[in-house]
PDB file of N, CA and C in Angstrom:
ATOM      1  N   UNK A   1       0.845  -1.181   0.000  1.00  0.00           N
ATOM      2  CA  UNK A   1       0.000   0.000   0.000  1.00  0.00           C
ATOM      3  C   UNK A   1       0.883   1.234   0.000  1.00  0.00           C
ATOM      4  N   UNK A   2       0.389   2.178  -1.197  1.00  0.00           N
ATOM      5  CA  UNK A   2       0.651   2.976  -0.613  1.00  0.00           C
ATOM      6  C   UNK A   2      -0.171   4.632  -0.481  1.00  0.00           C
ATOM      7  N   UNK A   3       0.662   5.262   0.556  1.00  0.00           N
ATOM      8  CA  UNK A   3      -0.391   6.346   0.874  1.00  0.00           C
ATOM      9  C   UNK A   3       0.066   7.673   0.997  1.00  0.00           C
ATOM     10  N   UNK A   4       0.103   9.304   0.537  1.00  0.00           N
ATOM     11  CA  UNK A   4       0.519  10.101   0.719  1.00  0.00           C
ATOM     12  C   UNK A   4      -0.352  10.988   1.063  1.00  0.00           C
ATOM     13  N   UNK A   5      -0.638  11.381   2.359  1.00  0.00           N
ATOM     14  CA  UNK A   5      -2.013  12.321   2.721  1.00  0.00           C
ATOM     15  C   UNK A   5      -1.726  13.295   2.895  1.00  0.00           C
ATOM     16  N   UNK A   6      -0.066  14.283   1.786  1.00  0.00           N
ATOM     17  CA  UNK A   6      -0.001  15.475   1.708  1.00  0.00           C
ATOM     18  C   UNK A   6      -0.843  15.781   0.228  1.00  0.00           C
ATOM     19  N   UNK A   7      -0.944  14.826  -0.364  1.00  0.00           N
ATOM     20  CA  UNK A   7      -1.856  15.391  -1.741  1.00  0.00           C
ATOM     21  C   UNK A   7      -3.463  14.186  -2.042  1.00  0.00           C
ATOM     22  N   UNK A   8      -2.853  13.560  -0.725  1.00  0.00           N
ATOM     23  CA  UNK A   8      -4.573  12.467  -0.390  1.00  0.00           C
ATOM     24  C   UNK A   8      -4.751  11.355  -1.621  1.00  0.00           C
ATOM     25  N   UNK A   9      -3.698  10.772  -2.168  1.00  0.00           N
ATOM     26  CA  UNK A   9      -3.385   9.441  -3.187  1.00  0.00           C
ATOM     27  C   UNK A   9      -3.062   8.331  -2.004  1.00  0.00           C
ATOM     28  N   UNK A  10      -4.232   7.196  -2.442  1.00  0.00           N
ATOM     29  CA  UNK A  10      -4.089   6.314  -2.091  1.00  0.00           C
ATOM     30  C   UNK A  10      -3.936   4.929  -3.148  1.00  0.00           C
ATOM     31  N   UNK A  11      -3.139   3.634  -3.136  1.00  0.00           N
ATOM     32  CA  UNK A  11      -3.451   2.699  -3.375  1.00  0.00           C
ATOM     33  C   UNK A  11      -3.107   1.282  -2.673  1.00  0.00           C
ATOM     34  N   UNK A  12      -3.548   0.440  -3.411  1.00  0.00           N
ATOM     35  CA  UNK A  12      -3.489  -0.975  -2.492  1.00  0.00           C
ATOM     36  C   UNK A  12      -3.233  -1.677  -3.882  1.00  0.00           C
ATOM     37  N   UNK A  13      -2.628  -2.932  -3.382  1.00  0.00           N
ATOM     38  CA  UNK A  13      -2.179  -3.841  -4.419  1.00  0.00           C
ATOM     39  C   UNK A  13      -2.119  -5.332  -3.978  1.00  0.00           C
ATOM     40  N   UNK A  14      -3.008  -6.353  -4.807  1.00  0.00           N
ATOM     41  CA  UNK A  14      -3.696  -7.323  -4.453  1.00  0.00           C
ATOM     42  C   UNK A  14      -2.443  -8.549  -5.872  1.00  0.00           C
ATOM     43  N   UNK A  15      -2.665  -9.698  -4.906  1.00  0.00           N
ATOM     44  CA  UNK A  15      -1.771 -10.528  -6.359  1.00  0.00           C
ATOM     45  C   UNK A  15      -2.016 -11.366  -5.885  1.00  0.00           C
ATOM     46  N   UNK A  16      -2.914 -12.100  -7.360  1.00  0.00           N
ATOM     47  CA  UNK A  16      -2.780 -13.962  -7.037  1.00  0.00           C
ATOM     48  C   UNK A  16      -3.070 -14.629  -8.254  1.00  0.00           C
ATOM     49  N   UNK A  17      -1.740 -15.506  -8.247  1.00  0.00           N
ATOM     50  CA  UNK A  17      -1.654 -16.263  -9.438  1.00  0.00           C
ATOM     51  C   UNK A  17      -0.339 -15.029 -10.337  1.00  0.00           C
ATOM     52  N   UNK A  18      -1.238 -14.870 -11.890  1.00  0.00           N
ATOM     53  CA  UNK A  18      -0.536 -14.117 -12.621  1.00  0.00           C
ATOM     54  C   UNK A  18      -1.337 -12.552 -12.617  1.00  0.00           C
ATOM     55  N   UNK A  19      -2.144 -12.562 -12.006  1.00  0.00           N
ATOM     56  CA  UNK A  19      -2.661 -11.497 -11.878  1.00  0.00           C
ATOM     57  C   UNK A  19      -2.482 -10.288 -10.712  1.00  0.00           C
ATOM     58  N   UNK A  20      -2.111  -9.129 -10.962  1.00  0.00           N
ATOM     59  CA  UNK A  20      -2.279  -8.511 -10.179  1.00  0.00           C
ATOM     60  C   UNK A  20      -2.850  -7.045 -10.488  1.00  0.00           C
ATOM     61  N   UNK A  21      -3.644  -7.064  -9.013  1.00  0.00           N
ATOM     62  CA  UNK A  21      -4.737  -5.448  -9.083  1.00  0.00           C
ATOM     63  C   UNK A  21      -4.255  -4.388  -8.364  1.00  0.00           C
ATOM     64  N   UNK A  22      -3.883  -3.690  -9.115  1.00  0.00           N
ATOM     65  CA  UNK A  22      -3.955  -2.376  -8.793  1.00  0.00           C
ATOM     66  C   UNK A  22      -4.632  -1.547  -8.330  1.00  0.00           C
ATOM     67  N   UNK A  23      -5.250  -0.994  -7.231  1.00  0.00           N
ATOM     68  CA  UNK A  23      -6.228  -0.284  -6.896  1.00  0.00           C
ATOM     69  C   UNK A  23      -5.865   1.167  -6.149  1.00  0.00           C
ATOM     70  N   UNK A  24      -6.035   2.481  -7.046  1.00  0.00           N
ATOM     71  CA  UNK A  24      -5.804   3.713  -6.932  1.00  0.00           C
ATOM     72  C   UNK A  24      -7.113   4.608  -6.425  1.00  0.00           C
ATOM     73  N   UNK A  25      -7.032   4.950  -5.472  1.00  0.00           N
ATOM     74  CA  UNK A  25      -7.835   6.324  -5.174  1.00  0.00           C
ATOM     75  C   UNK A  25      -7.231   7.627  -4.924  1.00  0.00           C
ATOM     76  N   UNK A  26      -8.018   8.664  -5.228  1.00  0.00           N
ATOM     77  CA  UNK A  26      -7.338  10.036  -5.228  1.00  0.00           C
ATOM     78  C   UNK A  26      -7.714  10.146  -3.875  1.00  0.00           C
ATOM     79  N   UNK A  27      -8.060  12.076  -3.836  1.00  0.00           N
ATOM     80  CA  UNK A  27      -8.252  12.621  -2.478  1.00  0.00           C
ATOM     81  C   UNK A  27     -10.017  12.286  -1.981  1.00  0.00           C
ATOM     82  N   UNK A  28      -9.990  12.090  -0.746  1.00  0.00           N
ATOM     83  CA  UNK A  28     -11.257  11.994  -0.086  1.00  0.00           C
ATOM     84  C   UNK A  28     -12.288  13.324   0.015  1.00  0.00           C
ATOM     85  N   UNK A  29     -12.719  13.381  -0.880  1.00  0.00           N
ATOM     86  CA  UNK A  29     -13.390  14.946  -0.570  1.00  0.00           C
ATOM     87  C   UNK A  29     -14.456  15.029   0.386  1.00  0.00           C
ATOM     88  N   UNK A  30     -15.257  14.362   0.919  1.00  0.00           N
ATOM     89  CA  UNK A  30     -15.797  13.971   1.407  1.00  0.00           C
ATOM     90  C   UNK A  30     -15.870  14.461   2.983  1.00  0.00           C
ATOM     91  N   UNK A  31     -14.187  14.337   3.451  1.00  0.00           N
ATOM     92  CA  UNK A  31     -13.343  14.597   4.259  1.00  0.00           C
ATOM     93  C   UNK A  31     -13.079  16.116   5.095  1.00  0.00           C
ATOM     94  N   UNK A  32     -13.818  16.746   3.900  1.00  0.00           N
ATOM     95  CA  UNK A  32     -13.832  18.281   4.023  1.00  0.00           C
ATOM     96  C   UNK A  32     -13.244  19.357   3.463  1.00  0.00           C
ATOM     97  N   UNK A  33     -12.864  20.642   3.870  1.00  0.00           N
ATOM     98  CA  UNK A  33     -12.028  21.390   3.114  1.00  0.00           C
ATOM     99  C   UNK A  33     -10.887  21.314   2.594  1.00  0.00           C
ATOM    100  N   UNK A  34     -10.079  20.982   3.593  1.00  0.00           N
ATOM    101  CA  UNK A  34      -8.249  20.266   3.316  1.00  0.00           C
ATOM    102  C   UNK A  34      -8.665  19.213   2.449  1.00  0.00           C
ATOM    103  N   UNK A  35      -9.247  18.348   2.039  1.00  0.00           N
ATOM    104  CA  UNK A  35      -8.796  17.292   1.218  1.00  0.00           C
ATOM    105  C   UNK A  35      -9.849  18.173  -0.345  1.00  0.00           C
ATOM    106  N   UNK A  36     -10.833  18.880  -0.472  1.00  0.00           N
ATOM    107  CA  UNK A  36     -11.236  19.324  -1.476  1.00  0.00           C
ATOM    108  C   UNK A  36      -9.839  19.994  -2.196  1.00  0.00           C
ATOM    109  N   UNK A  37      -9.326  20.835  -1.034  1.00  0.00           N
ATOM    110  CA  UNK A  37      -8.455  21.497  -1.754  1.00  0.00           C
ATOM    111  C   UNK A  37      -7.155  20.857  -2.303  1.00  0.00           C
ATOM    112  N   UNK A  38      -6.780  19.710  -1.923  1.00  0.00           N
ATOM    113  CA  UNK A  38      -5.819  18.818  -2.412  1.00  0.00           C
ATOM    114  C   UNK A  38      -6.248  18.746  -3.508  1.00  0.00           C
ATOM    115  N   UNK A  39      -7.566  18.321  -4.134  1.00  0.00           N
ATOM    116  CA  UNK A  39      -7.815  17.646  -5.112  1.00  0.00           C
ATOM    117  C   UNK A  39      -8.220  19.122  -6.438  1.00  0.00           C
ATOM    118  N   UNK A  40      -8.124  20.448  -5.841  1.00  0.00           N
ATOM    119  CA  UNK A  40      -8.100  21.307  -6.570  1.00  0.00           C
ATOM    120  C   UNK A  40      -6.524  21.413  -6.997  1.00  0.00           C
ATOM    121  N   UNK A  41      -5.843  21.564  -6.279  1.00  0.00           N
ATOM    122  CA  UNK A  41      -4.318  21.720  -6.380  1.00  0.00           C
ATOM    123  C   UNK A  41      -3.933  20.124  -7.966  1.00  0.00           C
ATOM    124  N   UNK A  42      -4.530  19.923  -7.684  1.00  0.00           N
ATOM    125  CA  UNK A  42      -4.249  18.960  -8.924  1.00  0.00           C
ATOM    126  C   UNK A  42      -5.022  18.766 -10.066  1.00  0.00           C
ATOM    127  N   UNK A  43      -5.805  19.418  -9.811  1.00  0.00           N
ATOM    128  CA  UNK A  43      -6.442  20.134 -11.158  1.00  0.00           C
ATOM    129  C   UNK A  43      -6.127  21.065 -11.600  1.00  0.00           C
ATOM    130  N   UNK A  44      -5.774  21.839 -10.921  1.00  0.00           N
ATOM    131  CA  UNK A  44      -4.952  23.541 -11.369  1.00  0.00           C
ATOM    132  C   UNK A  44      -3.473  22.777 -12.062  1.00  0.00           C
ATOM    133  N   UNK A  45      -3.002  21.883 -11.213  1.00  0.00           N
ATOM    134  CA  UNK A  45      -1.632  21.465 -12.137  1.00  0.00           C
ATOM    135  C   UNK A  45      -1.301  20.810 -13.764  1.00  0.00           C
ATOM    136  N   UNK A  46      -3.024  20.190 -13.242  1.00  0.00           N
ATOM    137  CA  UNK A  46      -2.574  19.810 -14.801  1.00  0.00           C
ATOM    138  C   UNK A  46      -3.097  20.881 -16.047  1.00  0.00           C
ATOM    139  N   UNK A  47      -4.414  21.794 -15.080  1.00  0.00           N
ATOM    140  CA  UNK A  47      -4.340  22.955 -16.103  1.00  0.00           C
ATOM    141  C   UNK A  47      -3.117  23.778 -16.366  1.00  0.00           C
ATOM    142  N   UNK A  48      -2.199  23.768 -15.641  1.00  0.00           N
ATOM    143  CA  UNK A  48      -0.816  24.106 -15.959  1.00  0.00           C
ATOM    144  C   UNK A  48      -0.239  23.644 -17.032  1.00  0.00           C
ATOM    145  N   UNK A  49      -0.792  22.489 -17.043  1.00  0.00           N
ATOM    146  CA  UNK A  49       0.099  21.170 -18.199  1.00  0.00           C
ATOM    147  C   UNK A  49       1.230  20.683 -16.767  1.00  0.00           C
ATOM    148  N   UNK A  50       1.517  20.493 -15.848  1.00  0.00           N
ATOM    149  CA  UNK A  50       2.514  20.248 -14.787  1.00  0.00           C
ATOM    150  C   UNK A  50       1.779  18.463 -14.576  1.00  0.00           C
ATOM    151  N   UNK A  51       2.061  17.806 -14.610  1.00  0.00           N
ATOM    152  CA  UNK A  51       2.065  16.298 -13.957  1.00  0.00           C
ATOM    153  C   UNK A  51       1.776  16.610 -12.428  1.00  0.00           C
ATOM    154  N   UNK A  52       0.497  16.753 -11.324  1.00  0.00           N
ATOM    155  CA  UNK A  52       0.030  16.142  -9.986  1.00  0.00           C
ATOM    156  C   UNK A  52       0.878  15.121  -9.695  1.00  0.00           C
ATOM    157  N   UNK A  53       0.900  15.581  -8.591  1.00  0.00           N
ATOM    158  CA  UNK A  53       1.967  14.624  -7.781  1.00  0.00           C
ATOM    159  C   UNK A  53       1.051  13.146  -7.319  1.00  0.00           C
ATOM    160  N   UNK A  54      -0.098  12.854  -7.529  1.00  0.00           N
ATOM    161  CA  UNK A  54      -1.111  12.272  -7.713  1.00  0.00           C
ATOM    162  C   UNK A  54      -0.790  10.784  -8.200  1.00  0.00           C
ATOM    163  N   UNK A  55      -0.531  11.659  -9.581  1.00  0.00           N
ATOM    164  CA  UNK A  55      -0.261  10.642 -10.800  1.00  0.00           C
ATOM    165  C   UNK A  55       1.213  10.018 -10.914  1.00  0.00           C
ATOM    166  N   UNK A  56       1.991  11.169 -10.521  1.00  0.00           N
ATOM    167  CA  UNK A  56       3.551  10.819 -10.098  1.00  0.00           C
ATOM    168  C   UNK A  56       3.549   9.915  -9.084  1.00  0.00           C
ATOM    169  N   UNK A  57       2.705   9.868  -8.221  1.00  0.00           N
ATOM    170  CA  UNK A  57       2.592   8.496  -7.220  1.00  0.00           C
ATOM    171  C   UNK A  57       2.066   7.118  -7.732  1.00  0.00           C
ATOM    172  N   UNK A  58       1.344   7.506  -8.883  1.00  0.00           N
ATOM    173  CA  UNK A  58       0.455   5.994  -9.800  1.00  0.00           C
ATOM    174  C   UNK A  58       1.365   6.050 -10.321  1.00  0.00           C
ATOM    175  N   UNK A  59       2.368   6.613 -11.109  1.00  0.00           N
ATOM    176  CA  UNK A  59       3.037   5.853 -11.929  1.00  0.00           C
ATOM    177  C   UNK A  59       4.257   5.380 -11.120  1.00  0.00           C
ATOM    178  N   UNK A  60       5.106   5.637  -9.938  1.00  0.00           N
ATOM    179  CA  UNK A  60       5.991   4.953  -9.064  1.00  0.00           C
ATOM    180  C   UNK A  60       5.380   3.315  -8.571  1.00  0.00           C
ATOM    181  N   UNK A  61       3.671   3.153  -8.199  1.00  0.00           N
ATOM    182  CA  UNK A  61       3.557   2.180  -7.738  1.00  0.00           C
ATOM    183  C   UNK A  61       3.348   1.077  -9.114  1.00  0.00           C
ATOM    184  N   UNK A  62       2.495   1.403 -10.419  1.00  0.00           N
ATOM    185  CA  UNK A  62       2.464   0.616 -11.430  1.00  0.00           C
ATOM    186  C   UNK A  62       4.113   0.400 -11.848  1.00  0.00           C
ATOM    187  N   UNK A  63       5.388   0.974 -11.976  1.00  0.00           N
ATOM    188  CA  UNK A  63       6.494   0.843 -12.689  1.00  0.00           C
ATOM    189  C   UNK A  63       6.953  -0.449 -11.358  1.00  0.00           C
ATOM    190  N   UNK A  64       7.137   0.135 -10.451  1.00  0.00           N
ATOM    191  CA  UNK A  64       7.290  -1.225  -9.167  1.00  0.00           C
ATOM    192  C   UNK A  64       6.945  -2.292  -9.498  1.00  0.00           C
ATOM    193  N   UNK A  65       5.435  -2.459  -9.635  1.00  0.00           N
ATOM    194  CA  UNK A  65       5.032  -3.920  -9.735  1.00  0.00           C
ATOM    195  C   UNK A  65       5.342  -4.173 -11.452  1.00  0.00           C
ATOM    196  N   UNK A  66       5.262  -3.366 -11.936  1.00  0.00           N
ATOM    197  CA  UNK A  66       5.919  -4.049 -13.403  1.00  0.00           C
ATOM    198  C   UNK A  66       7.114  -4.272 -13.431  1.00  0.00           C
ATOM    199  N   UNK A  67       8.476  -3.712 -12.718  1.00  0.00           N
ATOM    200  CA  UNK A  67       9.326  -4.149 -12.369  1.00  0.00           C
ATOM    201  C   UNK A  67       9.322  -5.495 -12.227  1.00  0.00           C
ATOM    202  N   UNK A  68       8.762  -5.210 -10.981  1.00  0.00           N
ATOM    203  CA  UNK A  68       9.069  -7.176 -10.027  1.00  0.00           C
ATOM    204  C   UNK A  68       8.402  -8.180 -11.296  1.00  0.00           C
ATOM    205  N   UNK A  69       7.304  -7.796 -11.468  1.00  0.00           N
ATOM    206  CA  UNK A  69       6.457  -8.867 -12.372  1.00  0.00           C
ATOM    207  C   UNK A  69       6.250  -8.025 -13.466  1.00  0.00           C
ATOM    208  N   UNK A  70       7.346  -8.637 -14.531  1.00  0.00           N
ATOM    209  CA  UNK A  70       7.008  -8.225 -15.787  1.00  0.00           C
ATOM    210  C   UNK A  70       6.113  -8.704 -16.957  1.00  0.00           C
ATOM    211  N   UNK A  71       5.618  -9.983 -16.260  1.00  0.00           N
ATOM    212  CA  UNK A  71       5.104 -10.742 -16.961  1.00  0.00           C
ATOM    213  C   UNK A  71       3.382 -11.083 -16.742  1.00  0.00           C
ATOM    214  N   UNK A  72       3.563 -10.195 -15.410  1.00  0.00           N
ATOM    215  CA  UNK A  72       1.675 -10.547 -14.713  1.00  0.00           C
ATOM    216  C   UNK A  72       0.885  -9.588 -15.640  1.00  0.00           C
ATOM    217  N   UNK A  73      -0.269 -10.091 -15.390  1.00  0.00           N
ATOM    218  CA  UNK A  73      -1.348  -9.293 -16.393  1.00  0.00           C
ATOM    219  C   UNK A  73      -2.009  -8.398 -14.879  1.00  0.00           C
ATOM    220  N   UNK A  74      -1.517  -6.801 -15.390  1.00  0.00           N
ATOM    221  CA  UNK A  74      -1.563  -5.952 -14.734  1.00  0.00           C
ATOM    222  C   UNK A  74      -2.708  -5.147 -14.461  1.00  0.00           C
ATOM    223  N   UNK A  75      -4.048  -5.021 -13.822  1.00  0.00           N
ATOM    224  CA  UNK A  75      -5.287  -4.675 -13.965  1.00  0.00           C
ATOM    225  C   UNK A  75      -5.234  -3.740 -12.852  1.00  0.00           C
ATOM    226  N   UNK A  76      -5.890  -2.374 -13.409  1.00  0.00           N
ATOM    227  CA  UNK A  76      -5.723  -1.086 -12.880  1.00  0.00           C
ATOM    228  C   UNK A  76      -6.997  -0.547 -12.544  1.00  0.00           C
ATOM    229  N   UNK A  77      -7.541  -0.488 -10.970  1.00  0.00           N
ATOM    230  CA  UNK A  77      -8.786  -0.178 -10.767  1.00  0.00           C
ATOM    231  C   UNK A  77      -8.274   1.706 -10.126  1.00  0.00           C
ATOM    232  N   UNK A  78      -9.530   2.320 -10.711  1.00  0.00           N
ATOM    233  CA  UNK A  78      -9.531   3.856 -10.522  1.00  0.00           C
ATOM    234  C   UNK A  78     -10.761   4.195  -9.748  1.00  0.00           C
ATOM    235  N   UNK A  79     -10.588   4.671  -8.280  1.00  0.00           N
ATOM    236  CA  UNK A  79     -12.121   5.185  -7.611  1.00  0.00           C
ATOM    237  C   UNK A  79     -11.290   6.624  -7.334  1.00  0.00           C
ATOM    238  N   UNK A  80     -11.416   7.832  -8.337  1.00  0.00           N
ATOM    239  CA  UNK A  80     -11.127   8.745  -8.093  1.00  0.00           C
ATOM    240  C   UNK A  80     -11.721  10.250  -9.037  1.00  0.00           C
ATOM    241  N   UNK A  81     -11.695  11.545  -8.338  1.00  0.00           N
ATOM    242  CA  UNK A  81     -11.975  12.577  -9.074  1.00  0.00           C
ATOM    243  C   UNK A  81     -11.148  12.653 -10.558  1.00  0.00           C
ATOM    244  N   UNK A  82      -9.582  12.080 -10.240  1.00  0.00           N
ATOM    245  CA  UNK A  82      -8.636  12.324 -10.987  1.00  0.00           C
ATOM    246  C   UNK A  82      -8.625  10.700 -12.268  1.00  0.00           C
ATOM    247  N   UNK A  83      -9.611  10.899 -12.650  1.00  0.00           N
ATOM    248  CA  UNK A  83      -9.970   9.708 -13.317  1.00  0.00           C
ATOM    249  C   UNK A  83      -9.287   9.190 -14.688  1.00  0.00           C
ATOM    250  N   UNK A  84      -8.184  10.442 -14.922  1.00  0.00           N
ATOM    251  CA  UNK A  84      -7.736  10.312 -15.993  1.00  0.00           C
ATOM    252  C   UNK A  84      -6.487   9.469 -15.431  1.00  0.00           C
ATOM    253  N   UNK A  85      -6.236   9.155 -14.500  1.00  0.00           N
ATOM    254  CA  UNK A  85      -5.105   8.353 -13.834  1.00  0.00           C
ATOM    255  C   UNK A  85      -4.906   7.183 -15.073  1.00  0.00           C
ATOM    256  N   UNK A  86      -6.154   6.764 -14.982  1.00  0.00           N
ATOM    257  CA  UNK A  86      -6.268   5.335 -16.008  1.00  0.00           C
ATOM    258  C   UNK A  86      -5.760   5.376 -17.231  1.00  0.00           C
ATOM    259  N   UNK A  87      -6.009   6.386 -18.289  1.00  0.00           N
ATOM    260  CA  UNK A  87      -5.584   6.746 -19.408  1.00  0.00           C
ATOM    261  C   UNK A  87      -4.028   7.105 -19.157  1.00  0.00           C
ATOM    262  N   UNK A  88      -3.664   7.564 -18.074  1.00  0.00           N
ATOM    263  CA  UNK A  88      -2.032   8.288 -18.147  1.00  0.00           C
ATOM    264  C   UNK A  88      -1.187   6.924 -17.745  1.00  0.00           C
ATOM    265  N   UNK A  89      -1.610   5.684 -17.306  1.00  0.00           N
ATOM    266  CA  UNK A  89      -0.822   4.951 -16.634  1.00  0.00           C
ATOM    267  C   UNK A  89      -1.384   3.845 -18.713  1.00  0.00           C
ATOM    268  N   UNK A  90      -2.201   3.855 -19.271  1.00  0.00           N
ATOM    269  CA  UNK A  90      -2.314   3.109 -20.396  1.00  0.00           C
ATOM    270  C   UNK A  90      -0.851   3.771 -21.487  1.00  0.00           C
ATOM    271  N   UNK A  91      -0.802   4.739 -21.453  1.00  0.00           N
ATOM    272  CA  UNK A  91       0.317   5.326 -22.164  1.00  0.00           C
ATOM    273  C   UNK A  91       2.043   4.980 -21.444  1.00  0.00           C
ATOM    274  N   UNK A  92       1.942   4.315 -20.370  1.00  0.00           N
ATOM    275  CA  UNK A  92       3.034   4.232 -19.837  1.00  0.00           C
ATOM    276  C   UNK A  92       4.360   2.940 -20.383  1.00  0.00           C
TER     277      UNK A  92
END
């Protein structure tokens, strides 16, 4: 797992057999003001064109497990505002 609750990216990572799941969530908005505003701060970045540190965290944990297992069939679940996670980690 992993977790950074200065920009509120979470994931977990499940493996059995040749398969392994990936499971990414963004910030909890839910949570209140501090975590809305995390999840603005990363929308303003990518209206920047700047890469969220968000996504810079999905792509450290997908390159890991593709590392170790280069060969598992890699399935990428997304419960987040930042939904384009999915599309940026397909280009990877």
């Amino acid at each position: 797992m992993l977790a950074n609750i200065s920009n509120g990216f979470h994931s977990e990572v499940y493996k059995k057999g040749n398969d392994i799941i990936i499971v990414f969530r963004g910030t909890d908005i839910e949570k209140g003001v501090k975590e809305r505003a995390k999840d603005m701060l990363s929308i303003a970045q990518m209206g920047a064109r700047y890469l969220p540190n968000q996504m810079k965290n999905a792509r450290r944990v997908y390159n890991e497990y593709y590392r170790i297992y280069p060969k598992a069939n890699i399935i990428k679940l997304i419960y987040s505002n930042l939904y384009f996670i999915s599309a940026f980690l397909r280009i990877q």
